[in-house]
Protein backbone atom coordinates (compact mmCIF):
# COMPACT_ATOMS: atom_id res chain seq x y z
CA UNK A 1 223.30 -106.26 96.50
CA UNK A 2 226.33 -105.46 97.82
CA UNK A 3 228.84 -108.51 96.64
CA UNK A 4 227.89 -107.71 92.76
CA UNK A 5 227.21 -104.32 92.47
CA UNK A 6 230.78 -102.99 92.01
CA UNK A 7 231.68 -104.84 89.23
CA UNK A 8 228.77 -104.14 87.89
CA UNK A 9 228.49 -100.77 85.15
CA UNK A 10 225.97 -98.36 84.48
CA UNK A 11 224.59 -99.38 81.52
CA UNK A 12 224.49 -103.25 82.85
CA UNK A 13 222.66 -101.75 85.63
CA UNK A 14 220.47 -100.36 83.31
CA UNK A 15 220.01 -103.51 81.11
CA UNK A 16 219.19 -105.56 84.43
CA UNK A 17 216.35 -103.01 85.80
CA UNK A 18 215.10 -103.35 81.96
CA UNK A 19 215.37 -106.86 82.32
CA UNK A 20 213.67 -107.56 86.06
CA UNK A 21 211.00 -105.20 84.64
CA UNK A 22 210.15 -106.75 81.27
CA UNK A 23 210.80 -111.07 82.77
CA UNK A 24 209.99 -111.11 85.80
CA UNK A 25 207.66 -107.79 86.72
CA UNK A 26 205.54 -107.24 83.70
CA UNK A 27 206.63 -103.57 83.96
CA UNK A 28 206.50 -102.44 80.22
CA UNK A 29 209.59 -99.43 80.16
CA UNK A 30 208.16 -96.32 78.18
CA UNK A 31 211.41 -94.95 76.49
CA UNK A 32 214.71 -94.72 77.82
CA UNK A 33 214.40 -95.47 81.38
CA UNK A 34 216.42 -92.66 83.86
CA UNK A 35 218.52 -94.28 87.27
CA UNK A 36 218.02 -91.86 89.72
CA UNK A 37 220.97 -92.13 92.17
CA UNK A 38 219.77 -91.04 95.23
CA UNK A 39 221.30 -91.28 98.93
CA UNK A 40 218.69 -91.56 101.32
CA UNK A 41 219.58 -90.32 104.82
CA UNK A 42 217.83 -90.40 108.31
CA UNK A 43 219.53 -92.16 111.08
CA UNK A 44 221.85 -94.38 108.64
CA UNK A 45 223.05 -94.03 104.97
CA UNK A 46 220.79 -96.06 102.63
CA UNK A 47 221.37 -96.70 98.63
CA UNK A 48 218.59 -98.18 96.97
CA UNK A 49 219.56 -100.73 95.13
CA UNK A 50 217.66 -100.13 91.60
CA UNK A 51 215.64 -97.05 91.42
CA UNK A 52 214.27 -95.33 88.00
CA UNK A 53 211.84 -93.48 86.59
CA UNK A 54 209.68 -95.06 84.00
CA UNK A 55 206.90 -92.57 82.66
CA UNK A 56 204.67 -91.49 85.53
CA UNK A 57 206.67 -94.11 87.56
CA UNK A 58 209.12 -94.31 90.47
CA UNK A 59 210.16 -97.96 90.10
CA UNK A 60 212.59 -99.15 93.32
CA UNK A 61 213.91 -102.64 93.13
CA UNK A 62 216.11 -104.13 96.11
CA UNK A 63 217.93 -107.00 95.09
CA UNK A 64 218.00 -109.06 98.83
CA UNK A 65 220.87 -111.81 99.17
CA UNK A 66 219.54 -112.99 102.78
CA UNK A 67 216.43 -112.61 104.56
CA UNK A 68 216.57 -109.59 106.61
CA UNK A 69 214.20 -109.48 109.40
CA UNK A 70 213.13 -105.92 109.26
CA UNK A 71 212.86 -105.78 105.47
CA UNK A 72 209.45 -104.60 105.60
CA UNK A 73 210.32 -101.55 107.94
CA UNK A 74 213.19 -100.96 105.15
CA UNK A 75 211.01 -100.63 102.56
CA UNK A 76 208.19 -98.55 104.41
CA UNK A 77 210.81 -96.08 105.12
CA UNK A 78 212.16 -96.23 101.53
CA UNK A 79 208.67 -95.59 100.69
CA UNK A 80 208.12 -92.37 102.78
CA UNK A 81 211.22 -90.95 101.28
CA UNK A 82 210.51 -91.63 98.02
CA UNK A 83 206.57 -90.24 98.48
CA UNK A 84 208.20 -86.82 99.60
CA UNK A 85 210.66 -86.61 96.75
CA UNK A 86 208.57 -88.00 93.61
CA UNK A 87 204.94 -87.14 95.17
CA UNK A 88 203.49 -86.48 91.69
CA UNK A 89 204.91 -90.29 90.38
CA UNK A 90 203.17 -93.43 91.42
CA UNK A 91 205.95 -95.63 93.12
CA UNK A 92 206.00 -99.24 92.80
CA UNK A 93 208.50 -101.36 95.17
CA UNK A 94 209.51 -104.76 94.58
CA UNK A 95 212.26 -107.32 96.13
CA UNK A 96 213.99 -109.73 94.04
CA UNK A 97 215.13 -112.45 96.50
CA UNK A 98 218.47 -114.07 94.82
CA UNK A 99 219.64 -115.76 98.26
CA UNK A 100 220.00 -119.76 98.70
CA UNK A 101 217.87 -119.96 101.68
CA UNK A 102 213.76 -120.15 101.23
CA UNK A 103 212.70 -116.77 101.42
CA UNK A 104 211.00 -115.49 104.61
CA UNK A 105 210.97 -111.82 104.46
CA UNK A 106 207.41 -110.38 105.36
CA UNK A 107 205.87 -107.79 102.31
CA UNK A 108 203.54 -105.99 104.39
CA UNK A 109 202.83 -103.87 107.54
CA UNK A 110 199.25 -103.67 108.65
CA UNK A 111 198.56 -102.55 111.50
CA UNK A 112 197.15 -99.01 113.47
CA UNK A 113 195.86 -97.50 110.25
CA UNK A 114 198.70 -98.40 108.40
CA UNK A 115 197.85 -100.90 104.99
CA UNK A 116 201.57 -101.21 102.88
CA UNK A 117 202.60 -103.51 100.76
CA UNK A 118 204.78 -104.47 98.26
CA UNK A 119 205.98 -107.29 95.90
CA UNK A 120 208.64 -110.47 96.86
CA UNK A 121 209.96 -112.42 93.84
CA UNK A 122 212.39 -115.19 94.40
CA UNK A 123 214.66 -116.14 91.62
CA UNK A 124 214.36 -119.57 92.60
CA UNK A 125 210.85 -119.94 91.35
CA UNK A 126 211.42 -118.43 87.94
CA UNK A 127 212.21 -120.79 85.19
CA UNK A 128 215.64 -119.93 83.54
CA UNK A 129 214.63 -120.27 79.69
CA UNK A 130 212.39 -117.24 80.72
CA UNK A 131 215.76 -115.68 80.51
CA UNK A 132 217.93 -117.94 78.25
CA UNK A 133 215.55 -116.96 75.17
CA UNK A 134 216.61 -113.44 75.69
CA UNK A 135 219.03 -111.56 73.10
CA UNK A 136 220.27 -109.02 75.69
CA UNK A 137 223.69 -110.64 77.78
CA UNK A 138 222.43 -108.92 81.26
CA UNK A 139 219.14 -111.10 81.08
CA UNK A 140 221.70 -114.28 80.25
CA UNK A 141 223.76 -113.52 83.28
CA UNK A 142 220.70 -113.60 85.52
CA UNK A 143 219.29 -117.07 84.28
CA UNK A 144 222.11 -118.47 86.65
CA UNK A 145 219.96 -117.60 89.75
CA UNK A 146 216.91 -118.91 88.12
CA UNK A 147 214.65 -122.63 88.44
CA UNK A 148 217.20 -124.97 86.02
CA UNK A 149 214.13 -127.71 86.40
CA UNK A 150 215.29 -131.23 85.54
CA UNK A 151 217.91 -129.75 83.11
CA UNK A 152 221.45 -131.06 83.93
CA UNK A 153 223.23 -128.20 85.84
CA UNK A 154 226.40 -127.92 83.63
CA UNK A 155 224.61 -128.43 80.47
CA UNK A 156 222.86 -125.04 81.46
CA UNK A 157 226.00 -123.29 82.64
CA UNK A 158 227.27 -124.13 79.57
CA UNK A 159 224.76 -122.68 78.14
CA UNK A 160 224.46 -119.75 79.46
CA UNK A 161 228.54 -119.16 78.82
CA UNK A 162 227.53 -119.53 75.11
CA UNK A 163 225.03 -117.36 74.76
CA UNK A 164 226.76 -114.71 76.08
CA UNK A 165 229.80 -115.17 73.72
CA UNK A 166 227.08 -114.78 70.81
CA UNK A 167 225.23 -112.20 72.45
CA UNK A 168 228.00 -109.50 73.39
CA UNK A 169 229.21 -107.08 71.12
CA UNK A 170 232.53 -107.54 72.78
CA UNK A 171 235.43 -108.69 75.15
CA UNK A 172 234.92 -105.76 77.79
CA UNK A 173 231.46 -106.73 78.22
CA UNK A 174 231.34 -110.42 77.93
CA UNK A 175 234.21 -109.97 80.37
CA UNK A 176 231.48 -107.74 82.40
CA UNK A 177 228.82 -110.38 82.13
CA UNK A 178 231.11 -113.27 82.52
CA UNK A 179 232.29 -111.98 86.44
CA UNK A 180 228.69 -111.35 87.11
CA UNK A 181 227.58 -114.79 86.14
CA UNK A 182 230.50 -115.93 88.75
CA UNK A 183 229.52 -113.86 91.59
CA UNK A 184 226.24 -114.85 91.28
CA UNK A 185 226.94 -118.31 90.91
CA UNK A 186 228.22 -118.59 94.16
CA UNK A 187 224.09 -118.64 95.32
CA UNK A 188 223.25 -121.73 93.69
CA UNK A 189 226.80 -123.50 94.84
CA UNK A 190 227.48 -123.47 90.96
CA UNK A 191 230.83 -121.88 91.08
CA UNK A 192 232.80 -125.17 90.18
CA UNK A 193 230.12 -125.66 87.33
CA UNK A 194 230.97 -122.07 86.18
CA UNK A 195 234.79 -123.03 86.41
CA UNK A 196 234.67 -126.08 84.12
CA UNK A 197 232.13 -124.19 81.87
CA UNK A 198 234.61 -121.62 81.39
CA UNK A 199 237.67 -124.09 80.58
CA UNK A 200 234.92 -125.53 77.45
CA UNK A 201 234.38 -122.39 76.27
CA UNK A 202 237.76 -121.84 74.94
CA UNK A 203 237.61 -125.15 72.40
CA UNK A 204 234.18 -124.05 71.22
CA UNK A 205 235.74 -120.56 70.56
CA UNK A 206 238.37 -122.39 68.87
CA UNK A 207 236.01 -123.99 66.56
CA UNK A 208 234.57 -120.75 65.07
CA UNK A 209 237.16 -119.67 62.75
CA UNK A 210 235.45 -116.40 62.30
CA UNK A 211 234.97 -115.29 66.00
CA UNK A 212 236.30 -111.82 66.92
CA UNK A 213 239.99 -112.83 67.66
CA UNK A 214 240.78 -109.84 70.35
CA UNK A 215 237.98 -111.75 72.60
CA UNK A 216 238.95 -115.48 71.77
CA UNK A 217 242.28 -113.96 73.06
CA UNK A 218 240.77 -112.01 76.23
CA UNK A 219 239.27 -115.29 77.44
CA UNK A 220 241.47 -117.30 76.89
CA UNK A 221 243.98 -115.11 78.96
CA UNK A 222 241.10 -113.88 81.37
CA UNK A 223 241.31 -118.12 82.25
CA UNK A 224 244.49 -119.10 82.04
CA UNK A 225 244.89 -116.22 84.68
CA UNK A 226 242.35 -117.54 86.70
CA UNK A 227 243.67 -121.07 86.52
CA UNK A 228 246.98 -119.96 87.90
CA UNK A 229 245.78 -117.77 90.49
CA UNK A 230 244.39 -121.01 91.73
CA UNK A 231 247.10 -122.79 91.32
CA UNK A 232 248.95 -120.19 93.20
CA UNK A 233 246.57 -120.08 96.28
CA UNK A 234 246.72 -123.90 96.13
CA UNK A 235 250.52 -123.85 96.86
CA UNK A 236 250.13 -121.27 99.34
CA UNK A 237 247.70 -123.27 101.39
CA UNK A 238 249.68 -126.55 100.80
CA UNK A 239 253.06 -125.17 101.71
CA UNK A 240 251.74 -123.64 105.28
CA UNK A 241 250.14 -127.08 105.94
CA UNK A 242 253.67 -128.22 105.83
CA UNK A 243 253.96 -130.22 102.65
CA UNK A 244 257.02 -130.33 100.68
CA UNK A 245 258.05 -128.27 97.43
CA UNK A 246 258.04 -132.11 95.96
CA UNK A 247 254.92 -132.38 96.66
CA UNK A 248 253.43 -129.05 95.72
CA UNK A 249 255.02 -129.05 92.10
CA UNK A 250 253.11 -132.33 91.71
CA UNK A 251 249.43 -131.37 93.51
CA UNK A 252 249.84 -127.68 91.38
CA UNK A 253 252.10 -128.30 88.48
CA UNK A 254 253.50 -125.09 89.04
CA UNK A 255 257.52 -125.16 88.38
CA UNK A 256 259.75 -126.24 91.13
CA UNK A 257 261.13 -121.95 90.93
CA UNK A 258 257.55 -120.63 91.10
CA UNK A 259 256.74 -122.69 94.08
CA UNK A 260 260.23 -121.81 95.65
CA UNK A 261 258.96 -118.09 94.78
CA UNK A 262 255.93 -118.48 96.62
CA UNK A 263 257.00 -120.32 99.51
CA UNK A 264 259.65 -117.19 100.46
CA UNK A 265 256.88 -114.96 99.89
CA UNK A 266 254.88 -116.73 103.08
């Protein structure tokens, strides 16, 4: 899970293995559930994606954005590590398949006197108001991979942007939840969905009078600085295809010295 995992912080990590557990793998957590960072090395580096102890439990979760064609090897060799590091703990595997294409990823090797297995769950065929009922924002952020049904798509963007304003204690981590909801948006082509979602959240913000003001603020700058990033990359493109600065202050609406700025800067 490369593309999301650095923006993503420890305790959200934690949240989302609580989360894939409880939703979507039945797995109920015993107390305070322990990551285990753990660099496996053979031939090549390898970081498991989610890996924690849960009781008697070894619990490894790879979150797969494509369909690898030697996932199954992967996994067996994950396995062997994990059986000579935590031979006392049962170990459960499982692969949460977020990518757009149908999943095609084998999840067992038989063969010789080999019998392994393991678990494949794509996002795709869980329903999102598995996760929209949820109080806890990292479960929210994850409905945006999920089966939206016959439910209009921005209506449950929307949504989803709403619930997390009610559900997070704060700016930093709705501001957490909200760049995870956009990087994973971009596997379900709902990043322009996102987008507008995001420029109607700030009038419903503006229509609770009582809303912590420091994140009505952060969002509404977090935006607006988003918005003219865009705007800014816009111009860029439109200036090395040759069009005028006439032309660029109208497609951007960026002033005639900010798109003078830019175009020196190419």
């Amino acid at each position: 899970m490369a593309q999301s995992k650095d923006i993503i912080t420890k305790d959200i990590l934690k949240q989302i293995a609580r989360d894939l557990s409880k939703y979507i793998l039945n797995i109920p957590i015993k107390d305070e559930i322990e990551l285990i960072e753990k660099e496996f090395t053979r031939v090549e580096k390898r970081d498991a994606d989610l890996l924690f102890k849960n009781g008697n439990a070894i619990i490894h979760i790879e979150i797969q954005n494509n369909n690898h064609p030697k996932m199954d090897k992967r996994m067996l060799r994950y396995y062997s590590d994990l059986l000579f590091e935590y031979y006392d703990y049962s170990i459960q595997q499982f692969i949460i398949y977020i990518g757009k294409d149908k999943c095609s990823m084998k999840n067992e090797i038989k063969r010789d006197k080999i019998s392994y297995n393991y678990d494949i769950i794509d996002m795709k065929n869980i329903a999102c108001e598995d996760f929209l009922q949820s109080k806890d924002p990292s479960a929210i952020s994850l409905s945006i991979l999920c089966d939206f049904k016959d439910r209009d798509k921005q209506e449950v963007v929307n949504t989803i942007l709403r619930k997390l304003i009610s559900t997070c204690k704060d700016e930093t981590e709705f501001r957490s939840h909200l760049k995870m909801v956009e990087v994973l948006s971009t596997n379900r082509d709902l990043e322009d969905k996102v987008r507008k979602g995001e420029e109607m959240l700030t009038v419903d913000i503006e229509r609770i009078p009582s809303y912590n003001i420091g994140l009505e603020r952060g969002i509404k700058k977090g935006i607006e600085e988003g918005q003219i990033e865009a705007k800014i990359n816009i111009a860029k493109n439109a200036l090395r295809h040759g069009f005028d600065v006439k032309t660029v202050i109208s497609l951007t609406g960026l002033s005639k010295e900010k798109v003078l700025e830019i175009a020196k800067s190419i």
